[in-house]
Protein backbone atom coordinates (compact mmCIF):
# COMPACT_ATOMS: atom_id res chain seq x y z
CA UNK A 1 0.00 0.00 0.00
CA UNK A 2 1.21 3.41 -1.05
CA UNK A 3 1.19 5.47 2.75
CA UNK A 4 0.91 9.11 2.53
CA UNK A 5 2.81 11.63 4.68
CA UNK A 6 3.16 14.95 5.73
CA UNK A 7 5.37 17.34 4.09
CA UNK A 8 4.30 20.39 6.52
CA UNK A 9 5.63 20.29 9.99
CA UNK A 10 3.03 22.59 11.68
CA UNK A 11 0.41 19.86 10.80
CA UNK A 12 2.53 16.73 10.99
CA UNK A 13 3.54 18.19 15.14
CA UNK A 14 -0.76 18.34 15.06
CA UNK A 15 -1.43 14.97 13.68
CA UNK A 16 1.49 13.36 15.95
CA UNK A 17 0.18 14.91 19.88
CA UNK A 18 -3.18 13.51 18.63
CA UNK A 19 -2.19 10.22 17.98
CA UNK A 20 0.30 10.64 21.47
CA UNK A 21 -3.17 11.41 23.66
CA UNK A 22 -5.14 8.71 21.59
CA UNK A 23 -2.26 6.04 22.43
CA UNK A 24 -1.93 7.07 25.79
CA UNK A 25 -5.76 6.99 26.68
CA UNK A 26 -5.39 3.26 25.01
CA UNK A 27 -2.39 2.56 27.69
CA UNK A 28 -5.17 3.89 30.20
CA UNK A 29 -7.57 1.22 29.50
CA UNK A 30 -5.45 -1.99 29.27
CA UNK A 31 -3.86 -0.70 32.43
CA UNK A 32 -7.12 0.22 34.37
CA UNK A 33 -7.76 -3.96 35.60
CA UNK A 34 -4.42 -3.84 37.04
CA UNK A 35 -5.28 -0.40 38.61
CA UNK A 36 -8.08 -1.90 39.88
CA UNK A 37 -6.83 -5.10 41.13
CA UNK A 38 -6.38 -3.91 44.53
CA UNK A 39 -10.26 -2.66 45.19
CA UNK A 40 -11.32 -5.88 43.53
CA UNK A 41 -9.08 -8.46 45.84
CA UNK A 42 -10.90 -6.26 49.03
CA UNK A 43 -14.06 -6.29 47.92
CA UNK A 44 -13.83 -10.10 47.26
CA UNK A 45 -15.13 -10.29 44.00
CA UNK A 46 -12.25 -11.47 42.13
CA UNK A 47 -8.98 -13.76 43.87
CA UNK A 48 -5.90 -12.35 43.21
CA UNK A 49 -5.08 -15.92 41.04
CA UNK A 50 -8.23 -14.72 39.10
CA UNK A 51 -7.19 -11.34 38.40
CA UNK A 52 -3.68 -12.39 37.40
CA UNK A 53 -5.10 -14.90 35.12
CA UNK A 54 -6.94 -12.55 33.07
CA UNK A 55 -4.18 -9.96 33.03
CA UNK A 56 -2.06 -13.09 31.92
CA UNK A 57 -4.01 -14.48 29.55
CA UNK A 58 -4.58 -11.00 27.50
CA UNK A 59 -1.40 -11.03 27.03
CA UNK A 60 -0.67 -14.39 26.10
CA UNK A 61 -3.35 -13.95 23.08
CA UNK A 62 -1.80 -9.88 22.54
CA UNK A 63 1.60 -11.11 21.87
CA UNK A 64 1.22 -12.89 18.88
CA UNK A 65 -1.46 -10.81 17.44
CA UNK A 66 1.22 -8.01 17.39
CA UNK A 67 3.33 -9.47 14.24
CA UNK A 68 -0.48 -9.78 12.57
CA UNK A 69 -0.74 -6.23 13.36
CA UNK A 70 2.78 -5.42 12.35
CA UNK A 71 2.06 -7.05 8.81
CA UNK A 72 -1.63 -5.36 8.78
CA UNK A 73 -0.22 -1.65 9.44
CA UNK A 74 2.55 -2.02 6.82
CA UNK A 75 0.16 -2.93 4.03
CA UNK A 76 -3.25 -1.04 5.49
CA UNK A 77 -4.36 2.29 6.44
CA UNK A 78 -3.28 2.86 9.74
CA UNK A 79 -5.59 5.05 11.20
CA UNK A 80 -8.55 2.91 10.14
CA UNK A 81 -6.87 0.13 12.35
CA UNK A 82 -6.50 2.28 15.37
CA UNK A 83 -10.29 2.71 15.02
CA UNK A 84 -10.61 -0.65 14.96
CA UNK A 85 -8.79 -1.08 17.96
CA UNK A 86 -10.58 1.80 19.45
CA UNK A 87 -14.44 1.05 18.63
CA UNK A 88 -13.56 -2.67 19.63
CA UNK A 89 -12.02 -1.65 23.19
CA UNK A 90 -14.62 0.78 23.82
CA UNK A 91 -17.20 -2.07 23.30
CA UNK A 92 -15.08 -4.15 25.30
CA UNK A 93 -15.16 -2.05 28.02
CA UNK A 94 -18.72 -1.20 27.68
CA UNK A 95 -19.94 -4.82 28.32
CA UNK A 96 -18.01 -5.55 31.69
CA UNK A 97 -19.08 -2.09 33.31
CA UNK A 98 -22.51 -3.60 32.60
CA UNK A 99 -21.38 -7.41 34.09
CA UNK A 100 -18.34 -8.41 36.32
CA UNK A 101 -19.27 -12.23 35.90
CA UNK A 102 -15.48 -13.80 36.30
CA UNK A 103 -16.05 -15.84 33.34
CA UNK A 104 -17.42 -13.04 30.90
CA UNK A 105 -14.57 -10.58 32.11
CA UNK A 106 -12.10 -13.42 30.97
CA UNK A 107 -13.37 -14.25 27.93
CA UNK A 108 -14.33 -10.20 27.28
CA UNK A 109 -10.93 -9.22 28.49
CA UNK A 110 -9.26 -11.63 25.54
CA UNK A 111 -11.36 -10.39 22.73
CA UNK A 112 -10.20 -6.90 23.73
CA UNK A 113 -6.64 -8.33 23.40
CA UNK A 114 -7.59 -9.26 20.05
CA UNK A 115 -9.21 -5.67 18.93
CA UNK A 116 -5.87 -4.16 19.86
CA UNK A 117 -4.07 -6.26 17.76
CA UNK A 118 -2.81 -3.70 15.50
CA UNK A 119 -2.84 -0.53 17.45
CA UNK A 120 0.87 -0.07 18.43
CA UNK A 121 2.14 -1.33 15.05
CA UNK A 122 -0.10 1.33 14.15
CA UNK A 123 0.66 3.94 15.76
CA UNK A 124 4.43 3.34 14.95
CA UNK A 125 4.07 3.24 11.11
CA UNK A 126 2.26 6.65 11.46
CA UNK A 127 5.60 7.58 13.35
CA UNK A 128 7.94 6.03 10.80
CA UNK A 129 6.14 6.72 7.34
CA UNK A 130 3.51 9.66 7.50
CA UNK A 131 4.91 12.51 9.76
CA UNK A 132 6.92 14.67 8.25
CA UNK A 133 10.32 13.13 7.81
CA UNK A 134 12.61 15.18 10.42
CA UNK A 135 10.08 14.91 12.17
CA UNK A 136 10.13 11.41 13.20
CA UNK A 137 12.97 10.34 15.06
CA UNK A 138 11.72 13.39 17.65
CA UNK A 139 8.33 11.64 17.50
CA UNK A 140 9.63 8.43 18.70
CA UNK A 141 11.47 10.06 21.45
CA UNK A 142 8.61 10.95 22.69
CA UNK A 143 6.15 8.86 22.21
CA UNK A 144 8.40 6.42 24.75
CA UNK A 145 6.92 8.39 27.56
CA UNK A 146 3.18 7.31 26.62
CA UNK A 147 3.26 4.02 28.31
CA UNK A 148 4.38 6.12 31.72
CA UNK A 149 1.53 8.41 31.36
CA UNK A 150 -1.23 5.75 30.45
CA UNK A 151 -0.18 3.64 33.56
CA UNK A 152 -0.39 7.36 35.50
CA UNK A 153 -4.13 8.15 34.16
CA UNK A 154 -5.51 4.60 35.01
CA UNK A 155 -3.94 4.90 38.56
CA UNK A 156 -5.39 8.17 39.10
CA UNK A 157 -8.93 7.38 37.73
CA UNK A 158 -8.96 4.30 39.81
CA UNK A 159 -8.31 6.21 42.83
CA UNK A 160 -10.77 9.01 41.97
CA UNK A 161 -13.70 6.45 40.91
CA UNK A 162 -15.98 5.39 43.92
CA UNK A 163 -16.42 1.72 42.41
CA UNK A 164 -13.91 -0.20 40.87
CA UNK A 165 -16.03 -1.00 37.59
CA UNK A 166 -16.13 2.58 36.77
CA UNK A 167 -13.53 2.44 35.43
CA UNK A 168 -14.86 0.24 32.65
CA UNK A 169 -17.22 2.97 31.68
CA UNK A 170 -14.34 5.46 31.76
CA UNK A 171 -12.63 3.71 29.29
CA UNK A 172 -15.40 2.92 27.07
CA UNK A 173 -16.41 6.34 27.13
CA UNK A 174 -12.49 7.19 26.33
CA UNK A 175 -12.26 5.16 23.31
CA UNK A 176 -15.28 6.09 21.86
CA UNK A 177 -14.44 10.02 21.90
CA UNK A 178 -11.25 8.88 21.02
CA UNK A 179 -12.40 6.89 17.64
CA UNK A 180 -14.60 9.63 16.82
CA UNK A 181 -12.09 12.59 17.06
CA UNK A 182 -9.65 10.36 15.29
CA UNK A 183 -12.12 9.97 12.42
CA UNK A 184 -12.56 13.58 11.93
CA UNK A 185 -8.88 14.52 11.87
CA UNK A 186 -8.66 12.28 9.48
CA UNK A 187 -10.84 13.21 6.96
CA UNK A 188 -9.43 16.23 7.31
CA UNK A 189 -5.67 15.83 7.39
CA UNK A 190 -5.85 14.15 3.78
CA UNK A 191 -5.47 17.66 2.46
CA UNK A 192 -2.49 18.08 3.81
CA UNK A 193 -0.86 14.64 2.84
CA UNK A 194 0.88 13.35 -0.24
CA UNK A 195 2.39 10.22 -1.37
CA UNK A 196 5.05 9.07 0.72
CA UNK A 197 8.26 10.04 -1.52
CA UNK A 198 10.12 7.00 -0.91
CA UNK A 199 7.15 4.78 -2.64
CA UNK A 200 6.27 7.47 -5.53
CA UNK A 201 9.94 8.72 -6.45
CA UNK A 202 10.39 5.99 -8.98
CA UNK A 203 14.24 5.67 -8.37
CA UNK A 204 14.80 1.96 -9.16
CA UNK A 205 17.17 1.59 -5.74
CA UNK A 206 14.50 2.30 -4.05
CA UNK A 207 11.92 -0.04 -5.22
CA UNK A 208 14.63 -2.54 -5.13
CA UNK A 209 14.85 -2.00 -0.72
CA UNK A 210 11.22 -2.69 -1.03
CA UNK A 211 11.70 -5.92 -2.15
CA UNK A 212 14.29 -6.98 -0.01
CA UNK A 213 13.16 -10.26 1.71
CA UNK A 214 12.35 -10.00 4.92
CA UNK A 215 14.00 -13.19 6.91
CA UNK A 216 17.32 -11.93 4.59
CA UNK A 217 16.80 -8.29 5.84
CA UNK A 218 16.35 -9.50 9.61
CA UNK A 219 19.13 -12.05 9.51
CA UNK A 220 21.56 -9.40 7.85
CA UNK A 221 20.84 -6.61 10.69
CA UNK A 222 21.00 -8.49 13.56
CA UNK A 223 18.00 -8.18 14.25
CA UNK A 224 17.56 -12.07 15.70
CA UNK A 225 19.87 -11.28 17.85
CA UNK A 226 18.54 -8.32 19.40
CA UNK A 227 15.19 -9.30 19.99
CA UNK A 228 16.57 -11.83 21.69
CA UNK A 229 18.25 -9.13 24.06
CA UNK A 230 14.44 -7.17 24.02
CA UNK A 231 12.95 -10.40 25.49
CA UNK A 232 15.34 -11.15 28.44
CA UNK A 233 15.93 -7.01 29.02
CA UNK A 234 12.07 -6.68 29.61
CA UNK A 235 11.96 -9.32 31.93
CA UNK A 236 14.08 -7.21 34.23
CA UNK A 237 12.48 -4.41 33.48
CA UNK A 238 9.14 -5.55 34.01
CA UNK A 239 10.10 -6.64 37.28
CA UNK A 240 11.76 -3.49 38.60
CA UNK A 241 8.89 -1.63 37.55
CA UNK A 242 6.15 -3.77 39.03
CA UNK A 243 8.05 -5.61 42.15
CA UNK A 244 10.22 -3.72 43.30
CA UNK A 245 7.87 -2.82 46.23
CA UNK A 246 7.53 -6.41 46.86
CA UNK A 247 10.77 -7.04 46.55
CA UNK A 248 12.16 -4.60 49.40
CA UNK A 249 8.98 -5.13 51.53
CA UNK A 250 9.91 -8.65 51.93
CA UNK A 251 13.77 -7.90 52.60
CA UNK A 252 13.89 -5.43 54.96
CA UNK A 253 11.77 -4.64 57.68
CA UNK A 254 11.55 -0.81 57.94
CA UNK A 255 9.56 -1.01 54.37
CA UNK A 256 5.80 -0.91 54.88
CA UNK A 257 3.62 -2.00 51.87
CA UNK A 258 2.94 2.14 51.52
CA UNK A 259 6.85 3.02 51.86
CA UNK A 260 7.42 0.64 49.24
CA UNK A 261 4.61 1.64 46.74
CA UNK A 262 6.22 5.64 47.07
CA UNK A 263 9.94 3.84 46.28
CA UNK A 264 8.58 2.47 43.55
CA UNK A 265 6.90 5.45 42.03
CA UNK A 266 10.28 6.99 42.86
CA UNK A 267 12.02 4.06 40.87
CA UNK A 268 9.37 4.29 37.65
CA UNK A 269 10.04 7.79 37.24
CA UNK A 270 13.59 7.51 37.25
CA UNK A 271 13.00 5.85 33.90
CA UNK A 272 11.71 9.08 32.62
CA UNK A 273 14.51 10.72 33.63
CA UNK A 274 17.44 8.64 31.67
CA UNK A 275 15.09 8.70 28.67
CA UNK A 276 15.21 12.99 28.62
CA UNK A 277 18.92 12.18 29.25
CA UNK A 278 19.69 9.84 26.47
CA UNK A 279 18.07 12.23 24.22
CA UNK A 280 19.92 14.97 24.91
CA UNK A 281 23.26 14.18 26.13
CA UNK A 282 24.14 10.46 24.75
CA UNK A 283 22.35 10.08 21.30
CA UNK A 284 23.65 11.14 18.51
CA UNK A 285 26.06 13.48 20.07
CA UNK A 286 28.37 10.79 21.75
CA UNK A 287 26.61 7.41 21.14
CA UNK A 288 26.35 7.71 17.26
CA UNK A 289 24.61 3.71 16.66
CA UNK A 290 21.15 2.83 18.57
CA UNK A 291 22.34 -1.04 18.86
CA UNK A 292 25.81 0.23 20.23
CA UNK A 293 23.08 2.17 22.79
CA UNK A 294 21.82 -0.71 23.92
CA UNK A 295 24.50 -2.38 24.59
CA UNK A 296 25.96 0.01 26.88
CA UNK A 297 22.68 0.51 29.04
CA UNK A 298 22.43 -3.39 28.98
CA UNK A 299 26.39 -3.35 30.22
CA UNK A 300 25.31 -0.60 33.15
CA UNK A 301 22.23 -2.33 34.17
CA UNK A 302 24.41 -5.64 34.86
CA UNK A 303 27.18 -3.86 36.80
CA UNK A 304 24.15 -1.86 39.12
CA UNK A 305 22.25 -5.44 39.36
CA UNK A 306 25.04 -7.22 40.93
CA UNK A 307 24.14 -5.81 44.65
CA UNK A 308 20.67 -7.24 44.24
CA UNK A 309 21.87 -10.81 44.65
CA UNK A 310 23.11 -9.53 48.22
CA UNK A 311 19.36 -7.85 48.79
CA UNK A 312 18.74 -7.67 52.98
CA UNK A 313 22.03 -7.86 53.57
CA UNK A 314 23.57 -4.95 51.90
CA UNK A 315 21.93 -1.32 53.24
CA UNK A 316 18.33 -0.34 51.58
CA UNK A 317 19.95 2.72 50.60
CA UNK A 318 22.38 0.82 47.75
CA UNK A 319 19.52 -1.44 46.97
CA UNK A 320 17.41 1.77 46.26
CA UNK A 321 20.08 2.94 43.80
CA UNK A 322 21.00 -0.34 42.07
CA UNK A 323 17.16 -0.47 41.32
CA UNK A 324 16.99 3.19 40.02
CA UNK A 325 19.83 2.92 37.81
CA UNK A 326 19.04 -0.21 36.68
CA UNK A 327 15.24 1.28 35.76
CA UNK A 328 17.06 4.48 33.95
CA UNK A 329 19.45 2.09 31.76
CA UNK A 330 16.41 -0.62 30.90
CA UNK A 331 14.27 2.33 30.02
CA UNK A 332 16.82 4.33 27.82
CA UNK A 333 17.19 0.54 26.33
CA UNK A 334 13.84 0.88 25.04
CA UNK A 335 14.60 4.03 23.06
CA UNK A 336 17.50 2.97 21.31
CA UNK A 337 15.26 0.26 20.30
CA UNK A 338 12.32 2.00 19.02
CA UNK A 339 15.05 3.97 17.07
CA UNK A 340 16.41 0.65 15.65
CA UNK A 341 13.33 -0.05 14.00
CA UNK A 342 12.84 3.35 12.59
CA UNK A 343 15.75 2.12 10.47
CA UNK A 344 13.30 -0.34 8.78
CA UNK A 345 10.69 2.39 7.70
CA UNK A 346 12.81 2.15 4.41
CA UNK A 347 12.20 -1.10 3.63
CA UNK A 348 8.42 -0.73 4.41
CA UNK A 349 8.72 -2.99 7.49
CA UNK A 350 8.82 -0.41 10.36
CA UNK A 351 5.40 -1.43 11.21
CA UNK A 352 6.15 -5.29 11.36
CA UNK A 353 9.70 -4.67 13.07
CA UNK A 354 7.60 -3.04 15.60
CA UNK A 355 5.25 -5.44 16.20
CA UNK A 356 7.53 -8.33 16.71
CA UNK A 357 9.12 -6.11 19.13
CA UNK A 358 5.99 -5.65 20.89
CA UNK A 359 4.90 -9.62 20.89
CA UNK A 360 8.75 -10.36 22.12
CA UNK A 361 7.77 -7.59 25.16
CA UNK A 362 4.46 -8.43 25.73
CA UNK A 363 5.84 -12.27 26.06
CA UNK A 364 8.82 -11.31 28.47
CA UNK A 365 5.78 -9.31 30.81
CA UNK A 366 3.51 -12.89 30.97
CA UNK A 367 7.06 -14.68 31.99
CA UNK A 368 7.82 -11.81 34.79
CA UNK A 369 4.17 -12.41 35.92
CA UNK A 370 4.58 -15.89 36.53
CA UNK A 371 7.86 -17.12 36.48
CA UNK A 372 9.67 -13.80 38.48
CA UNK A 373 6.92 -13.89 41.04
CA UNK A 374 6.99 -17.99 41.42
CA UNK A 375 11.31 -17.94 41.67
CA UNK A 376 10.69 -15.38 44.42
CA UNK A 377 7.98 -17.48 46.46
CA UNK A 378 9.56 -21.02 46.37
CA UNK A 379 13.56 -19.82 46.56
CA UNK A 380 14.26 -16.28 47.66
CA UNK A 381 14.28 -12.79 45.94
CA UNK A 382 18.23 -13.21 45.98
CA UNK A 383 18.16 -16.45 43.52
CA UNK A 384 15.84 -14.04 41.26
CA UNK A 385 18.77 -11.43 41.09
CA UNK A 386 21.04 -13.63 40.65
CA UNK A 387 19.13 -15.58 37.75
CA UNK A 388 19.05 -11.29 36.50
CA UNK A 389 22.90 -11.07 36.35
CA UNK A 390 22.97 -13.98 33.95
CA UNK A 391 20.05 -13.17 31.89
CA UNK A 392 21.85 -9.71 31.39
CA UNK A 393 25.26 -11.32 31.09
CA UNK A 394 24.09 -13.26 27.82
CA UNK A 395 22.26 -10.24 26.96
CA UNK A 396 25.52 -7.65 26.80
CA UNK A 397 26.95 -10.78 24.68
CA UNK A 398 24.34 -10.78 22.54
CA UNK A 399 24.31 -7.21 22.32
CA UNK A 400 27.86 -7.03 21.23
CA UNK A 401 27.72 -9.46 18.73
CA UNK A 402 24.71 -7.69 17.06
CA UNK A 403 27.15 -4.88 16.42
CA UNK A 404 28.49 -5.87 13.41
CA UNK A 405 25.84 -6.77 11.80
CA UNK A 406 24.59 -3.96 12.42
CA UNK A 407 27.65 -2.33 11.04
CA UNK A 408 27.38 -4.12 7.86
CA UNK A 409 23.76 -3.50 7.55
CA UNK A 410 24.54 0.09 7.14
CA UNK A 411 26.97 0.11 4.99
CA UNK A 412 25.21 -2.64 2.59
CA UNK A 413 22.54 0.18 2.02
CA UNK A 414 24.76 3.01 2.00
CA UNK A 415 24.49 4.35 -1.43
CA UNK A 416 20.28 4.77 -0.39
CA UNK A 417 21.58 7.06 2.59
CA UNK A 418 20.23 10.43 1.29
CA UNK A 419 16.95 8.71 0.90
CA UNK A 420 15.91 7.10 4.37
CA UNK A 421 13.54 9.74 5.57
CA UNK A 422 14.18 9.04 9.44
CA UNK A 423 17.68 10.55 10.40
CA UNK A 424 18.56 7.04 12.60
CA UNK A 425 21.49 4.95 12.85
């Protein structure tokens, strides 16, 4: 499918915040269960086995979906399959405010993973291909703090809602408005679009990167190889960001449950933090490759993680730290990644490189969820960190040996330079 794309910056900036509040109110509503969780455990209507359950099992059927979506947004209209997601969700949502039968919110829950499917992917191809092309690697930047404000709205409308299942018909409502704004912008951006260049300049090297095969493509960027890091970093991650009150509630006793819940807001926003400090001290002006990026956060995060295997006995203080820095590096992680697969936009596979991405994340969450938490309750949370150190051992190995193939990559598509329309290495 020929994509079109801005060529005016004034609109493209419009277009982009639109699509940043859309995705963010999206974040909202897959996040507002697990907001919820806690009034749902007290009011015993739901187990917390239940709850996890459904959490777990929409992502188990999300993760896959994502490389369908990936495909779907490279060869569809993006913004029709955000409504899709959108109108889908909001239905979702609808339904369960109405009914909080376990069974239906399971099986209601799912089909809302599978509405979603393309939504992300989505949203990243309109990143990659239609703003306007300096545009986009600033676009990506900051569309990496969407997740952290989505999981900040659904907390706060959780708190704010008298009844849990409120917040079902906050989200419906959400998505709806949401669809429907998105519908009239665009109908009315079209004016303002054009071709994308890269499909409609005719130049035969260009057509030719279109054709490229994509296992070839893949295999000769490295890209194997660093989804393989994605998986095992986000399994850290995921647990730093949701355990770590847990985790130093249940090694030192001067942490209530409510000290550790502020520590780990503290933590969480730490990650905002490195990302504003990647972007404007490390990359481009001293880190000059994304993959070369990662691998340096990856190689920080394993040097801060090595206290954790001595969690209880060394002071809360260094614990604290290890698990701030080690949130900052993970975080900045996910940047450089995003910006790796901008580097795919000219090949026409941004949207697919980003939804494998996705399915390899949303995979590494469900593993977190049970297998983090399950290490922790039958051996200790010290056998978890020190399962960490290797996982990011193999990954800094990994990461290193994507490098030149990565290298390669580059220079194998060197003489199309001028063309790629996002400025990325």
């Amino acid at each position: 499918m020929n994509h079109m794309c801005f060529v005016d910056k004034k609109r493209s900036k419009q277009f982009f915040w639109l699509i940043w509040v859309i995705y963010a109110i999206v974040y909202m509503t897959k996040s507002c269960f697990t907001a919820a969780m806690a009034s749902i455990v007290f009011e015993g209507v739901m187990t917390k086995s239940q709850t996890g359950l459904i959490i777990a099992v929409f992502y188990i059927v999300y993760t896959p979906l994502q490389i369908v979506g990936g495909i779907a947004a490279d060869r569809n209209d993006p913004e029709a399959l955000i409504k899709i997601g959108l109108i889908g969700g909001g239905m979702a949502n609808l339904i369960l405010f109405f009914n909080q039968n376990y069974y239906l919110v399971l099986v209601v829950w799912t089909l809302n993973a599978v509405v979603q499917f393309s939504i992300w992917p989505s949203v990243f191809k309109i990143i990659s291909s239609q703003l306007e092309p300096h545009e986009r690697r600033n676009a990506t930047y900051y569309i990496s703090f969407n997740t952290a404000a989505g999981v900040i709205l659904a907390y706060l409308v959780a708190a704010l809602l008298p009844k849990w299942h409120y917040n079902f018909a906050v989200s419906a409502i959400a998505l709806f408005l949401s669809a429907l704004v998105l519908h009239i912008a665009t109908k009315r951006i079209k004016s303002y679009m054009v071709p994308d260049r890269m499909v409609k300049s005719g130049n035969t090297e260009e057509k030719v990167l279109l054709n490229v095969s994509t296992g070839k493509l893949f295999l000769e960027s490295g890209l194997y190889i660093l989804l393989t890091v994605v998986f095992l970093r986000v399994i850290v991650l995921s647990c730093v960001k949701t355990l770590s009150a847990t985790m130093l509630m249940e090694s030192y006793e001067k942490v209530s449950p409510s000290i550790g819940n502020f520590i780990n807001v503290a933590i969480v926003s730490v990650g905002v933090i490195a990302t504003v400090f990647v972007k404007n001290v490390l990359y481009p002006k001293r880190i000059k490759s994304a993959p070369t990026g990662v691998a340096v956060m990856v190689a920080i995060t394993l040097l801060f993680s090595i206290p954790l295997i001595f969690i209880g006995k060394v002071s809360l203080a260094v614990t604290i730290l290890s698990l701030c820095i080690m949130m900052g590096t993970l975080t900045a992680a996910q940047l450089f990644t995003n910006y790796c697969s901008l580097r795919f936009e000219k090949f026409g596979k941004s949207g697919m490189v980003s939804g494998i991405t996705n399915a390899v994340s949303s995979f590494a969450i469900v593993i977190n969820s049970y297998g983090v938490t399950k290490t922790a309750e039958h051996f200790s949370w010290q056998t978890v960190a020190e399962i960490f150190v290797i996982m990011l051992a193999i990954s800094l190995l990994l990461s290193l040996a994507a490098l030149p193939f990565w290298k390669r990559f580059k220079q194998k598509y060197h003489a199309n330079q001028a063309q790629i329309t996002s400025p990325v290495n």
